[in-house]
PDB file of N, CA and C in Angstrom:
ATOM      1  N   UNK A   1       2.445-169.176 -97.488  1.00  0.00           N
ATOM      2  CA  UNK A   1       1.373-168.933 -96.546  1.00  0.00           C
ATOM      3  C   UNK A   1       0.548-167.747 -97.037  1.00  0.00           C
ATOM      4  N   UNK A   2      -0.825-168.003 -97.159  1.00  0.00           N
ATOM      5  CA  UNK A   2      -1.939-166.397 -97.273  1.00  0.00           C
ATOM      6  C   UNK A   2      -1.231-165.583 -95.978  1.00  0.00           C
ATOM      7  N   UNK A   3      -1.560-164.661 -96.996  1.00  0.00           N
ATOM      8  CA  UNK A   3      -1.745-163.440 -95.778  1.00  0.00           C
ATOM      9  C   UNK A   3      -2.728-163.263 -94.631  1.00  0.00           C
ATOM     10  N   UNK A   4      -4.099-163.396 -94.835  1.00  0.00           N
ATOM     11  CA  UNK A   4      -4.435-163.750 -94.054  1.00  0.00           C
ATOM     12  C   UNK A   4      -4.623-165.045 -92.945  1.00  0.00           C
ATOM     13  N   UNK A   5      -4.291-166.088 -93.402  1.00  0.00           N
ATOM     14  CA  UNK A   5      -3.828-166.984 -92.217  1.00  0.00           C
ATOM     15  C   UNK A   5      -2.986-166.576 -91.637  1.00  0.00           C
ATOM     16  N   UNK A   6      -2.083-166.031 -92.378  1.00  0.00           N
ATOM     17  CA  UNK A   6      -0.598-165.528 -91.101  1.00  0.00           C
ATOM     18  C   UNK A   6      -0.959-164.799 -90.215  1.00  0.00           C
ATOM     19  N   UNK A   7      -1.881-163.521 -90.635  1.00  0.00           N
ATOM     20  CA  UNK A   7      -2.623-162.383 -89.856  1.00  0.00           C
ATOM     21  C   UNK A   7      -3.647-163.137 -88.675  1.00  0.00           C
ATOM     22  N   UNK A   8      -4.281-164.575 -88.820  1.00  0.00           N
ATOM     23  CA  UNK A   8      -5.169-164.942 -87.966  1.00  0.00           C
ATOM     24  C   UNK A   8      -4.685-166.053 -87.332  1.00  0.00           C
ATOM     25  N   UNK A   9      -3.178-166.523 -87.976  1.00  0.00           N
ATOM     26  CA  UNK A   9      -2.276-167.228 -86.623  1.00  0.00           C
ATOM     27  C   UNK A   9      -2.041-166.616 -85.673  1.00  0.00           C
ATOM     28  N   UNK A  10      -1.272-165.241 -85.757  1.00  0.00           N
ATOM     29  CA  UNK A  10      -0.550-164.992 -84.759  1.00  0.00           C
ATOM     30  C   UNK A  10      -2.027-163.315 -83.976  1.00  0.00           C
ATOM     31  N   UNK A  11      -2.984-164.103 -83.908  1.00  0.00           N
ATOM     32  CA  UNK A  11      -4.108-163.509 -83.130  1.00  0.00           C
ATOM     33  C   UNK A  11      -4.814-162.097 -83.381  1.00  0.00           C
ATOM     34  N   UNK A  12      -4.575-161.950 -85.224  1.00  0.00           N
ATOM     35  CA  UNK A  12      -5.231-160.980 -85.701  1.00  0.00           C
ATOM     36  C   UNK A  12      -5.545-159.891 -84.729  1.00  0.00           C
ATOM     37  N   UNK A  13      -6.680-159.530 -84.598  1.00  0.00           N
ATOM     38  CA  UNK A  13      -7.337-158.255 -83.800  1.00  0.00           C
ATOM     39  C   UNK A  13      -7.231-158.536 -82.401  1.00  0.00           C
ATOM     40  N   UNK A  14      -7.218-159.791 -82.177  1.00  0.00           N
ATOM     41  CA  UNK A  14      -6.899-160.097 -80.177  1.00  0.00           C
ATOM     42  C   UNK A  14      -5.497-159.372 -79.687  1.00  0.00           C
ATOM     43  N   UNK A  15      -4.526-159.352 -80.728  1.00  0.00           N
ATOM     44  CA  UNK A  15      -3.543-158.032 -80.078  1.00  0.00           C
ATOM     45  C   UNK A  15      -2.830-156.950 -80.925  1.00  0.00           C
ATOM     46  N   UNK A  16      -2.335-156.427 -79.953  1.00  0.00           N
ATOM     47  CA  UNK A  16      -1.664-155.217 -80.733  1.00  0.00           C
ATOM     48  C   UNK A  16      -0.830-154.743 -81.628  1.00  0.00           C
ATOM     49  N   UNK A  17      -0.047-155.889 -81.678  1.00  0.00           N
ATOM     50  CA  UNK A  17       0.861-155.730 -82.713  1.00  0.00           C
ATOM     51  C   UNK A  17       1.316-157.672 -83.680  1.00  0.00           C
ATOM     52  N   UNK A  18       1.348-156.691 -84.734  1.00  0.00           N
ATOM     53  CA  UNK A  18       1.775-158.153 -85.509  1.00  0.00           C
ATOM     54  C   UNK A  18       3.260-158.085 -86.175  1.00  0.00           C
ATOM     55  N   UNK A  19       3.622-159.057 -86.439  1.00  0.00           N
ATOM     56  CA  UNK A  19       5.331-159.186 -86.179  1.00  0.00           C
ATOM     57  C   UNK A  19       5.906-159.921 -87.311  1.00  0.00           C
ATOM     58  N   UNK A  20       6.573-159.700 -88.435  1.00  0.00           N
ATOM     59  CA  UNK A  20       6.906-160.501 -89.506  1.00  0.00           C
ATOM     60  C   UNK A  20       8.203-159.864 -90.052  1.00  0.00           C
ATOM     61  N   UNK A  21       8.984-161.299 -90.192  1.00  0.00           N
ATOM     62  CA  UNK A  21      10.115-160.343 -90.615  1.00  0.00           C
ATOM     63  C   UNK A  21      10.279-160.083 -91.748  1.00  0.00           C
ATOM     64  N   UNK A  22      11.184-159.259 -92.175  1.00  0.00           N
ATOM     65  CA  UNK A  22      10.874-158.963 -93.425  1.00  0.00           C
ATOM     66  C   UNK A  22      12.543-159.797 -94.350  1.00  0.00           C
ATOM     67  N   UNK A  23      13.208-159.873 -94.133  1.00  0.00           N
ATOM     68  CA  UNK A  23      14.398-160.500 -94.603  1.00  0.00           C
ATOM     69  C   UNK A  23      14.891-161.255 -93.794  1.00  0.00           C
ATOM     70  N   UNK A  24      14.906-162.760 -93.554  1.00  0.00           N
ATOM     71  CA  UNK A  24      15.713-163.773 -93.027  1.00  0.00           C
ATOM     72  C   UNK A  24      16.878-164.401 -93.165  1.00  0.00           C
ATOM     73  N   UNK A  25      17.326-165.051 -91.918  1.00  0.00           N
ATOM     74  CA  UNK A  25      18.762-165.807 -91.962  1.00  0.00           C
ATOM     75  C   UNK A  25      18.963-166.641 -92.781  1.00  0.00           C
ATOM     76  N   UNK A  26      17.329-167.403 -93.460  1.00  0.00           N
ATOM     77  CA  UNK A  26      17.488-168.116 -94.885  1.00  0.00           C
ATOM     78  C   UNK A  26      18.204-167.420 -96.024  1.00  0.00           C
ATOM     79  N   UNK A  27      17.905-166.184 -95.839  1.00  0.00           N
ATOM     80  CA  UNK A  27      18.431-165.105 -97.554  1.00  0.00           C
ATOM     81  C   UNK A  27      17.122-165.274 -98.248  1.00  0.00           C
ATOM     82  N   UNK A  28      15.852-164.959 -97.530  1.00  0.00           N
ATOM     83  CA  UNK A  28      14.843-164.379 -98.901  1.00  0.00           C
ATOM     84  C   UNK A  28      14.312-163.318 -98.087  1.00  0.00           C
ATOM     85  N   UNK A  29      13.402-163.132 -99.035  1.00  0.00           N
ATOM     86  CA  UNK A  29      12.930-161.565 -98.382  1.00  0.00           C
ATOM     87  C   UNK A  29      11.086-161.677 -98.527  1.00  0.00           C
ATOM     88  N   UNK A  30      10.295-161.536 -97.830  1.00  0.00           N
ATOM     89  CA  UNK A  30       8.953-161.775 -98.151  1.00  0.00           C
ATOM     90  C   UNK A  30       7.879-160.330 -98.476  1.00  0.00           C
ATOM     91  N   UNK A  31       9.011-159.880 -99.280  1.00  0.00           N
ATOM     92  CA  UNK A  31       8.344-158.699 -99.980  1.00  0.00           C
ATOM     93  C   UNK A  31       9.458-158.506-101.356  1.00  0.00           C
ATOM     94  N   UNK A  32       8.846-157.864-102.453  1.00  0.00           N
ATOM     95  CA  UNK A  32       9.482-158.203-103.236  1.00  0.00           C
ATOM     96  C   UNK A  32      10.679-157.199-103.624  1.00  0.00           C
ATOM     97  N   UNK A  33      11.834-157.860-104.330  1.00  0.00           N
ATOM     98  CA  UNK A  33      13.083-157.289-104.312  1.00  0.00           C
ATOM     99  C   UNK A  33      13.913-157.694-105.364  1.00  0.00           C
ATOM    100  N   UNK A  34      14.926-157.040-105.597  1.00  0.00           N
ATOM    101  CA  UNK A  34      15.909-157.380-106.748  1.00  0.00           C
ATOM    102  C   UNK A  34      17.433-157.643-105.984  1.00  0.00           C
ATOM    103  N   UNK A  35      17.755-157.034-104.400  1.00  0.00           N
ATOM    104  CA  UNK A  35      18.718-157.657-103.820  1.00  0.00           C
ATOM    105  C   UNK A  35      18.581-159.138-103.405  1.00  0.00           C
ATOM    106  N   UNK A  36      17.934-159.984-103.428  1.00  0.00           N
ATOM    107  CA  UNK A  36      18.259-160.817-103.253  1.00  0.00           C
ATOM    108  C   UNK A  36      17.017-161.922-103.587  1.00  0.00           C
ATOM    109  N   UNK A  37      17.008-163.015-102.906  1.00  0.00           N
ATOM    110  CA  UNK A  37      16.071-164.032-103.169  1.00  0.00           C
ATOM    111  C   UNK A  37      14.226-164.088-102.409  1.00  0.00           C
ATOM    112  N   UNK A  38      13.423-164.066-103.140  1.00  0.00           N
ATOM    113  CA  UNK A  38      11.944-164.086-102.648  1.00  0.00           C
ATOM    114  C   UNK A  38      11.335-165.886-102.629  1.00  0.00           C
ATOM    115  N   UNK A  39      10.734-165.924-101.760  1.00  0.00           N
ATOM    116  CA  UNK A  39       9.900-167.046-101.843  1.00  0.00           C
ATOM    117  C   UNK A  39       9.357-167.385-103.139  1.00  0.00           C
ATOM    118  N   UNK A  40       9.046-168.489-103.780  1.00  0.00           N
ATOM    119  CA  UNK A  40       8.460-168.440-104.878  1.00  0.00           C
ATOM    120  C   UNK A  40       6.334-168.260-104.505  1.00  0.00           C
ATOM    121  N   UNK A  41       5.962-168.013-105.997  1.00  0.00           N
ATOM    122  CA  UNK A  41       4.491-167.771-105.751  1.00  0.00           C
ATOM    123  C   UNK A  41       4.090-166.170-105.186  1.00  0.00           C
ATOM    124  N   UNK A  42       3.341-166.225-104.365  1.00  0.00           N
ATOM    125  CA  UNK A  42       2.833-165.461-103.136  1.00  0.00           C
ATOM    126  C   UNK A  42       3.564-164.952-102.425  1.00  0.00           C
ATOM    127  N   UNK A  43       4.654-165.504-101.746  1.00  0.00           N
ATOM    128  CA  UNK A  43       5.268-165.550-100.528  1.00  0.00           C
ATOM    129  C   UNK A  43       5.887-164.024-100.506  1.00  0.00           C
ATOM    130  N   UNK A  44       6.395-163.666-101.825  1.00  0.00           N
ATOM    131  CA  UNK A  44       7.017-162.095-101.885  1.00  0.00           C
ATOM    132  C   UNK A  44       5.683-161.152-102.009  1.00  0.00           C
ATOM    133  N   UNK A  45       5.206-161.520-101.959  1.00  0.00           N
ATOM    134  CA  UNK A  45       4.036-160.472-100.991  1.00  0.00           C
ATOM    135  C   UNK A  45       3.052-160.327 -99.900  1.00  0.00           C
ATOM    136  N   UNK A  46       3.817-161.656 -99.162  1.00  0.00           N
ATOM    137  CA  UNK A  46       3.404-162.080 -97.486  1.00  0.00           C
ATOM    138  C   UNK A  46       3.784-160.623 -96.945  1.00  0.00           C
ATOM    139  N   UNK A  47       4.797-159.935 -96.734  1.00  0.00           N
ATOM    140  CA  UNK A  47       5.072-159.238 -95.915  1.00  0.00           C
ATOM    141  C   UNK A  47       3.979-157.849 -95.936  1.00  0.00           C
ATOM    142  N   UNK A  48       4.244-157.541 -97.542  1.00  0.00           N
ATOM    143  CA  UNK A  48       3.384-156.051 -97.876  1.00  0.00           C
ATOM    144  C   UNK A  48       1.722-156.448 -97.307  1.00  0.00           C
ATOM    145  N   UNK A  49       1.558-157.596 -97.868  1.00  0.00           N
ATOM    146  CA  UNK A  49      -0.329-157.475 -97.492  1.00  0.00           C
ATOM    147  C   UNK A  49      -0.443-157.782 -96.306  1.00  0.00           C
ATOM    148  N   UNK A  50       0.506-158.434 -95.226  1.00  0.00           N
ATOM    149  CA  UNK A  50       0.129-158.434 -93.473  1.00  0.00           C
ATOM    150  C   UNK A  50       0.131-157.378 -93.156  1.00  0.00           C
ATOM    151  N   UNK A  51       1.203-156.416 -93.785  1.00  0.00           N
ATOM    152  CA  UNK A  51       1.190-154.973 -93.102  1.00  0.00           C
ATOM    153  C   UNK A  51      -0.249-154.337 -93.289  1.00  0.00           C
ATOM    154  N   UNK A  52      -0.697-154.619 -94.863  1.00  0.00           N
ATOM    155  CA  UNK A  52      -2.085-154.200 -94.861  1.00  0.00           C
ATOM    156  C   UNK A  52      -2.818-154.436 -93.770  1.00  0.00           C
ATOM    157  N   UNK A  53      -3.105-155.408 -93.776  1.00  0.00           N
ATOM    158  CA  UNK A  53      -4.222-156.376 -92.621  1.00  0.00           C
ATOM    159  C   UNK A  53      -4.087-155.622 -91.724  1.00  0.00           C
ATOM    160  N   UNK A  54      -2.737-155.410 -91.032  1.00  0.00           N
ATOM    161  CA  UNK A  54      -2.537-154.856 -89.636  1.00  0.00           C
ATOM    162  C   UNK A  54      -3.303-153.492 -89.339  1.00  0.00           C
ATOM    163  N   UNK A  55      -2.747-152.587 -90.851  1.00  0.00           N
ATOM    164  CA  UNK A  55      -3.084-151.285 -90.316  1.00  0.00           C
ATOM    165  C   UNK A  55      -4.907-151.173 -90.540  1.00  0.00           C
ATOM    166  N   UNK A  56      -5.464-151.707 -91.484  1.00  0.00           N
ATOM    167  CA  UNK A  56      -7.038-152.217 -91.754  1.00  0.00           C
ATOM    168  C   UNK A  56      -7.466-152.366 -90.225  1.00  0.00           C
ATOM    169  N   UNK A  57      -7.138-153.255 -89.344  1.00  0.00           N
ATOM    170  CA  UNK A  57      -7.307-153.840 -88.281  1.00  0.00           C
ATOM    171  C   UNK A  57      -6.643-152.903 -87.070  1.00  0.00           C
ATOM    172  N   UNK A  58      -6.212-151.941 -87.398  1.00  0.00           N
ATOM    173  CA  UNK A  58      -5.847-150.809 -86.174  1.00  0.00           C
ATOM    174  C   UNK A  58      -4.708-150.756 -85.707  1.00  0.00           C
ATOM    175  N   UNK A  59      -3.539-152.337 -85.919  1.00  0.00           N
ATOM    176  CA  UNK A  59      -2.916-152.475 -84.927  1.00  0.00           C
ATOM    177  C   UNK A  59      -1.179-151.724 -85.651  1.00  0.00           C
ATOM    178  N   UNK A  60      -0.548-152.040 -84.698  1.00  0.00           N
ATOM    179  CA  UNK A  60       0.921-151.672 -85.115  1.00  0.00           C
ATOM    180  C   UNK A  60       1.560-152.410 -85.518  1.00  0.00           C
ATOM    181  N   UNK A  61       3.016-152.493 -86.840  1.00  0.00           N
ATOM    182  CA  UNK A  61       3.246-153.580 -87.234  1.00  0.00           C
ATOM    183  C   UNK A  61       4.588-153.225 -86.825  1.00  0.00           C
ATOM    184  N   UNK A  62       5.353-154.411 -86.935  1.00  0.00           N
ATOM    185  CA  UNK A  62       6.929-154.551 -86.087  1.00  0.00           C
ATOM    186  C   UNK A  62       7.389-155.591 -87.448  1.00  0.00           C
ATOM    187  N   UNK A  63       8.691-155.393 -88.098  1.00  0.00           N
ATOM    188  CA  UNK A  63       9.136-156.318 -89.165  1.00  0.00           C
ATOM    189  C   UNK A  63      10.719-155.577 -88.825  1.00  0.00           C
ATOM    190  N   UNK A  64      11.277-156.726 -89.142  1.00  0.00           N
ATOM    191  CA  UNK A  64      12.732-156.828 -88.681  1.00  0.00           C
ATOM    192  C   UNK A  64      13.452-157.752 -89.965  1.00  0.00           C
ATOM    193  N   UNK A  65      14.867-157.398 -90.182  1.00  0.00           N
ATOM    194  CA  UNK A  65      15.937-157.616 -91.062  1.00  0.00           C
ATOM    195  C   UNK A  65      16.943-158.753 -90.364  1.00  0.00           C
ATOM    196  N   UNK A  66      17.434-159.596 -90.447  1.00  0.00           N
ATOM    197  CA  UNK A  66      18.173-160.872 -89.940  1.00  0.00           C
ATOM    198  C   UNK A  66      19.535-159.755 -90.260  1.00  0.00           C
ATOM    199  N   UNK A  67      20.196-159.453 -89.491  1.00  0.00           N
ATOM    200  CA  UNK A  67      21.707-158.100 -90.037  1.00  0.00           C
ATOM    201  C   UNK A  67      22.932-159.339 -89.628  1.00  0.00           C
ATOM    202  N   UNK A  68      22.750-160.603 -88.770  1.00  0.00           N
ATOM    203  CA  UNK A  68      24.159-161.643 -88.738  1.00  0.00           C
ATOM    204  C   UNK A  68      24.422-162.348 -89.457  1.00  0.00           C
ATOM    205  N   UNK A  69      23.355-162.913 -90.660  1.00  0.00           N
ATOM    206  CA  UNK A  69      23.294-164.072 -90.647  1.00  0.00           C
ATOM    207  C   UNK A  69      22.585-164.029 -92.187  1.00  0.00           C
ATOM    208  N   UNK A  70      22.877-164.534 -93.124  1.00  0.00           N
ATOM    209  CA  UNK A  70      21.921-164.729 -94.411  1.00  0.00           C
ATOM    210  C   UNK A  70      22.721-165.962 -95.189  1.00  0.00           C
ATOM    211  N   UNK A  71      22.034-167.376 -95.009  1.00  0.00           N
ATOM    212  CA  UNK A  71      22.862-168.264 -95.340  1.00  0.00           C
ATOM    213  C   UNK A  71      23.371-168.314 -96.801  1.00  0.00           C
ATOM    214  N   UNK A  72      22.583-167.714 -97.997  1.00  0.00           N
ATOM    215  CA  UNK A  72      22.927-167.444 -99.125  1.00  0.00           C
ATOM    216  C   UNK A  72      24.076-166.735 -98.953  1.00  0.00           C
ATOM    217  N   UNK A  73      24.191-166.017 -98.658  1.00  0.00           N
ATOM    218  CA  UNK A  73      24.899-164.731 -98.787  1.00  0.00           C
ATOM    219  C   UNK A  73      26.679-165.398 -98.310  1.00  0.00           C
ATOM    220  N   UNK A  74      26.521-165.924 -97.029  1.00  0.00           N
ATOM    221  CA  UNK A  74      27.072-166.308 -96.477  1.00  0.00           C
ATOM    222  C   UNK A  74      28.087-167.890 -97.336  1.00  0.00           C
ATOM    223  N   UNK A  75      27.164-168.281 -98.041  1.00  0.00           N
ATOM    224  CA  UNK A  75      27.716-169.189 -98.651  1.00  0.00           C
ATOM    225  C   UNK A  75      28.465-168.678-100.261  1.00  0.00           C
ATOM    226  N   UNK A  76      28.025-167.511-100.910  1.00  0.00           N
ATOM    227  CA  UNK A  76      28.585-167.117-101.959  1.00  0.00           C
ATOM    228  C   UNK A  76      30.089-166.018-101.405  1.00  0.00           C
ATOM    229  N   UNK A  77      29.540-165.193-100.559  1.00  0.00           N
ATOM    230  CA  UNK A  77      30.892-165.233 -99.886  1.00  0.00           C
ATOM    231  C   UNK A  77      31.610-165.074 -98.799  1.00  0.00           C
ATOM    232  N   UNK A  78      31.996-165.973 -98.529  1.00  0.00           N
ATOM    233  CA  UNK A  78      32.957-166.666 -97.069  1.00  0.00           C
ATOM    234  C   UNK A  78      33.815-165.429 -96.777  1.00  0.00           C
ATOM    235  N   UNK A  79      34.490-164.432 -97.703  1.00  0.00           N
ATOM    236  CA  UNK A  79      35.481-163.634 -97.449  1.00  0.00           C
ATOM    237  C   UNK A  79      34.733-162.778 -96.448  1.00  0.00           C
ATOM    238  N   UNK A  80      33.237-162.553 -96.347  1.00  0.00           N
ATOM    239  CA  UNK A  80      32.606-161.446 -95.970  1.00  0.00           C
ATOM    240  C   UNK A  80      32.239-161.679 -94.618  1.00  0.00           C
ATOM    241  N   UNK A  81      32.500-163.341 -94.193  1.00  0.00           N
ATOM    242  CA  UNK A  81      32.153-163.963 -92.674  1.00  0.00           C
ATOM    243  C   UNK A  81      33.220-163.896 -91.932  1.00  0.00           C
ATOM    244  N   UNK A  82      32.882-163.421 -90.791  1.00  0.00           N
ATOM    245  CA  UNK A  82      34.021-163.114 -89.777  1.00  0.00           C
ATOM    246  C   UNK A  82      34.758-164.046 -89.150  1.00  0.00           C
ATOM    247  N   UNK A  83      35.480-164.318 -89.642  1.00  0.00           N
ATOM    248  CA  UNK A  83      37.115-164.968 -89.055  1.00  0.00           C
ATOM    249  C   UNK A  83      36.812-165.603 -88.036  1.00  0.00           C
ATOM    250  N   UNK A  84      36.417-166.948 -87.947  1.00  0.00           N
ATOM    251  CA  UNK A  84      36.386-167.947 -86.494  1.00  0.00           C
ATOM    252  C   UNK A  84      35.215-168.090 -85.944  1.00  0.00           C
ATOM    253  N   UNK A  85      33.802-167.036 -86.874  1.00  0.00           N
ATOM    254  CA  UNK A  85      32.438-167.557 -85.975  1.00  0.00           C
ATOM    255  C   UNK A  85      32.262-168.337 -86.711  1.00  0.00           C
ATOM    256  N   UNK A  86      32.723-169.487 -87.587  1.00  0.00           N
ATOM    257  CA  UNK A  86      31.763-170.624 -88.140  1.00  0.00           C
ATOM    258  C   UNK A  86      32.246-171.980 -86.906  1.00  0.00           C
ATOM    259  N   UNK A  87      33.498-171.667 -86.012  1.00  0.00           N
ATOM    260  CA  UNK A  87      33.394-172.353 -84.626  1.00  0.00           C
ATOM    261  C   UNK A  87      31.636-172.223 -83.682  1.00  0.00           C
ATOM    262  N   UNK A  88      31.397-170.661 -83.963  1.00  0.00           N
ATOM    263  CA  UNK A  88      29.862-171.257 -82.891  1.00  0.00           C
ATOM    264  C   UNK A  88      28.715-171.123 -84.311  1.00  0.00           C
ATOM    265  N   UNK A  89      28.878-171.204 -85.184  1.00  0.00           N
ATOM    266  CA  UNK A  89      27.732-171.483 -85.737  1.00  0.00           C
ATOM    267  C   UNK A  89      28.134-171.750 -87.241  1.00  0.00           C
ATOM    268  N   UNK A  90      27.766-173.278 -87.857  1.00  0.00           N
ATOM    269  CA  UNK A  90      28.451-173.454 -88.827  1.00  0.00           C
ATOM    270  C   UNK A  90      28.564-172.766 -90.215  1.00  0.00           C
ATOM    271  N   UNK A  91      27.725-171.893 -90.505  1.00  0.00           N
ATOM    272  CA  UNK A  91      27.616-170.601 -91.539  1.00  0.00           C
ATOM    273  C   UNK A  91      28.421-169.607 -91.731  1.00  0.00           C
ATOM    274  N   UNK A  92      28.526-169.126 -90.114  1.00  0.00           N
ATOM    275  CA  UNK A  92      29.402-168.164 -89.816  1.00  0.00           C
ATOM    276  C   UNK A  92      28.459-167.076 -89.697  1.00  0.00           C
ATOM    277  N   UNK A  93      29.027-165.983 -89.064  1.00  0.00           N
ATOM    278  CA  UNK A  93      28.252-164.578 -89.151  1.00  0.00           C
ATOM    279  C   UNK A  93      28.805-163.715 -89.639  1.00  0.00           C
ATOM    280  N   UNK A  94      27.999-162.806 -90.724  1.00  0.00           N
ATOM    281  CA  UNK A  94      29.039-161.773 -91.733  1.00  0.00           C
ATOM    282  C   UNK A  94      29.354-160.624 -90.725  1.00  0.00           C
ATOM    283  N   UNK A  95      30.488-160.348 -91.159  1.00  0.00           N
ATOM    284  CA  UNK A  95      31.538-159.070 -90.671  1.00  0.00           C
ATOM    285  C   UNK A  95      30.462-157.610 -91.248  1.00  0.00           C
ATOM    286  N   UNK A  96      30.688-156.772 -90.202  1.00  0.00           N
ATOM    287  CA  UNK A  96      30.381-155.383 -90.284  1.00  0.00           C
ATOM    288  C   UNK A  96      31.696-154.225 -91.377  1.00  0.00           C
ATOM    289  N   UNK A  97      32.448-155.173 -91.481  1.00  0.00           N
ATOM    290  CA  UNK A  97      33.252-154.636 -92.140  1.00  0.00           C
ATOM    291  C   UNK A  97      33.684-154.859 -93.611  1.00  0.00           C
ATOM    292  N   UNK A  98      32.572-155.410 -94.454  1.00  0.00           N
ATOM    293  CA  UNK A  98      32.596-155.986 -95.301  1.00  0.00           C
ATOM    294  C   UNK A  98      31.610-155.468 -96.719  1.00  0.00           C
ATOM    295  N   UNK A  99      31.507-155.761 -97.797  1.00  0.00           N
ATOM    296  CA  UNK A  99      30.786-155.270 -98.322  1.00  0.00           C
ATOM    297  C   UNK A  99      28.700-156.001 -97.728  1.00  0.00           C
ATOM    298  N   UNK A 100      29.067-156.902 -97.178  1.00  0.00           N
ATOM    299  CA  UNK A 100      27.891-156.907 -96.656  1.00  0.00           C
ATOM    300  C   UNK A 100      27.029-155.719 -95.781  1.00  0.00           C
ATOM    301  N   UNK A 101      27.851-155.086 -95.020  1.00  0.00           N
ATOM    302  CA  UNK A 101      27.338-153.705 -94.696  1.00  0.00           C
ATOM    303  C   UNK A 101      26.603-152.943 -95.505  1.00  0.00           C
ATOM    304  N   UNK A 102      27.015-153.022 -96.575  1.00  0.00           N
ATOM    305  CA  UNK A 102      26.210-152.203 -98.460  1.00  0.00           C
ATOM    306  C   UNK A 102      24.784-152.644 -98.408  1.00  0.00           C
ATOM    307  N   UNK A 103      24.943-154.610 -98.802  1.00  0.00           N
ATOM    308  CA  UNK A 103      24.172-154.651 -99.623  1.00  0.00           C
ATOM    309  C   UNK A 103      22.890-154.701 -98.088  1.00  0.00           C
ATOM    310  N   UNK A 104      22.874-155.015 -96.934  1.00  0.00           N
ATOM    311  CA  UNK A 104      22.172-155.288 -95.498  1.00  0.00           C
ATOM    312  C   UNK A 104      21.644-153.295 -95.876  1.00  0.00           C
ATOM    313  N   UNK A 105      22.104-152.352 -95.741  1.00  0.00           N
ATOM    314  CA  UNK A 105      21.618-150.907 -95.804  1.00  0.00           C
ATOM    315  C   UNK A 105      20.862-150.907 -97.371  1.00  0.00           C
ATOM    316  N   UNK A 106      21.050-151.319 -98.281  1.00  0.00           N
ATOM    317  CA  UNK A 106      20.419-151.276 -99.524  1.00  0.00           C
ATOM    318  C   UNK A 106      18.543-152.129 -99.031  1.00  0.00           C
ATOM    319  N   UNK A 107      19.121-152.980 -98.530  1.00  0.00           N
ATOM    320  CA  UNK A 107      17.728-154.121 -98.526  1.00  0.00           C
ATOM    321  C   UNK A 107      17.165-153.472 -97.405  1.00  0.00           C
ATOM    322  N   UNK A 108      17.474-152.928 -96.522  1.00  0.00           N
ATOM    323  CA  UNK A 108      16.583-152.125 -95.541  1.00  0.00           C
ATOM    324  C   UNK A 108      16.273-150.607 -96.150  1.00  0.00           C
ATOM    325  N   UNK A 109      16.963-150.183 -97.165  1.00  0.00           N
ATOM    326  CA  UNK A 109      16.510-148.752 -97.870  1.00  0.00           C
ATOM    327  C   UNK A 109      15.151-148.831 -98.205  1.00  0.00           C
ATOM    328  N   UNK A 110      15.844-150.222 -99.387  1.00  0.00           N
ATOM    329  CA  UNK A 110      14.552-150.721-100.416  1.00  0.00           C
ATOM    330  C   UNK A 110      13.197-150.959 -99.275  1.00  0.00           C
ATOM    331  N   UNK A 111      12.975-151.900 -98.454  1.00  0.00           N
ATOM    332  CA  UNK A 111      12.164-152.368 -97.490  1.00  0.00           C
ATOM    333  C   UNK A 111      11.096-150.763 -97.483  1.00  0.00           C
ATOM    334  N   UNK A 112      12.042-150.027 -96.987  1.00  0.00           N
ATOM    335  CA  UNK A 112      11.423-148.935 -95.922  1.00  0.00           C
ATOM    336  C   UNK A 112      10.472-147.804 -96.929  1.00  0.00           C
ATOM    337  N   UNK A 113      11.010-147.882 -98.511  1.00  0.00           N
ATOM    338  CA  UNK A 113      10.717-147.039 -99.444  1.00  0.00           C
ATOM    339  C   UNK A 113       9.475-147.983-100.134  1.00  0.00           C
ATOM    340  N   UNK A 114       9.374-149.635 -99.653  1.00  0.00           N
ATOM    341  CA  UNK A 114       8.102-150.592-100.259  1.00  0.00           C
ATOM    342  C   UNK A 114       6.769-150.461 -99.475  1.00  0.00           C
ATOM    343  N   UNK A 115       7.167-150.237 -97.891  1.00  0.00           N
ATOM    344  CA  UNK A 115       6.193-149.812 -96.946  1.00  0.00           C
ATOM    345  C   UNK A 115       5.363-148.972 -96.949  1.00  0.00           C
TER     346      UNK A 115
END
């Protein structure tokens, strides 16, 4: 997706804040990175140039990290998913107690130091 279509889907300058996440439950990240997987093309720099748009355009931006759930992640390793949630959701959700804790604080370091 352009950046700007995304910026003039979700009602550009008609409101206040625009909202994109920045790492999903898929396992990519739409800004670019070496922890893990980016959209191909464009897409790893959907996140950085909406933020542009936003602040160009006045408004406040809100981007959020998926911290339960990264199906890559989740599928390379099972040891790191918590014991009995793939009963409510077939992936499972990774444990806080795991090295996933690392690499989830690394990809929000990186994020916050790309902004």
């Amino acid at each position: 997706m352009e950046p700007q279509a995304y910026f003039d889907w979700h009602g550009g300058d008609r409101h206040t804040t625009i909202i994109l996440q920045a790492y999903t439950y898929g396992g990519y990240a739409f800004y670019p990175t070496r922890l893990g997987p980016v959209p191909p093309g464009p897409g790893q720099q959907l996140l950085p140039k909406v933020f542009e748009l936003s602040r160009k355009a006045g408004l406040h931006f809100c981007s959020y990290v998926c911290v339960g759930a990264d199906v890559t992640t989740n599928g390379y390793y099972g040891e790191w998913v918590i014991p009995g949630s793939r009963r409510t959701w077939s992936r499972g959700f990774l444990g806080p107690k795991s090295p996933w804790t690392e690499l989830l604080c690394a990809r929000v370091r990186q994020f916050l130091q790309s902004t």
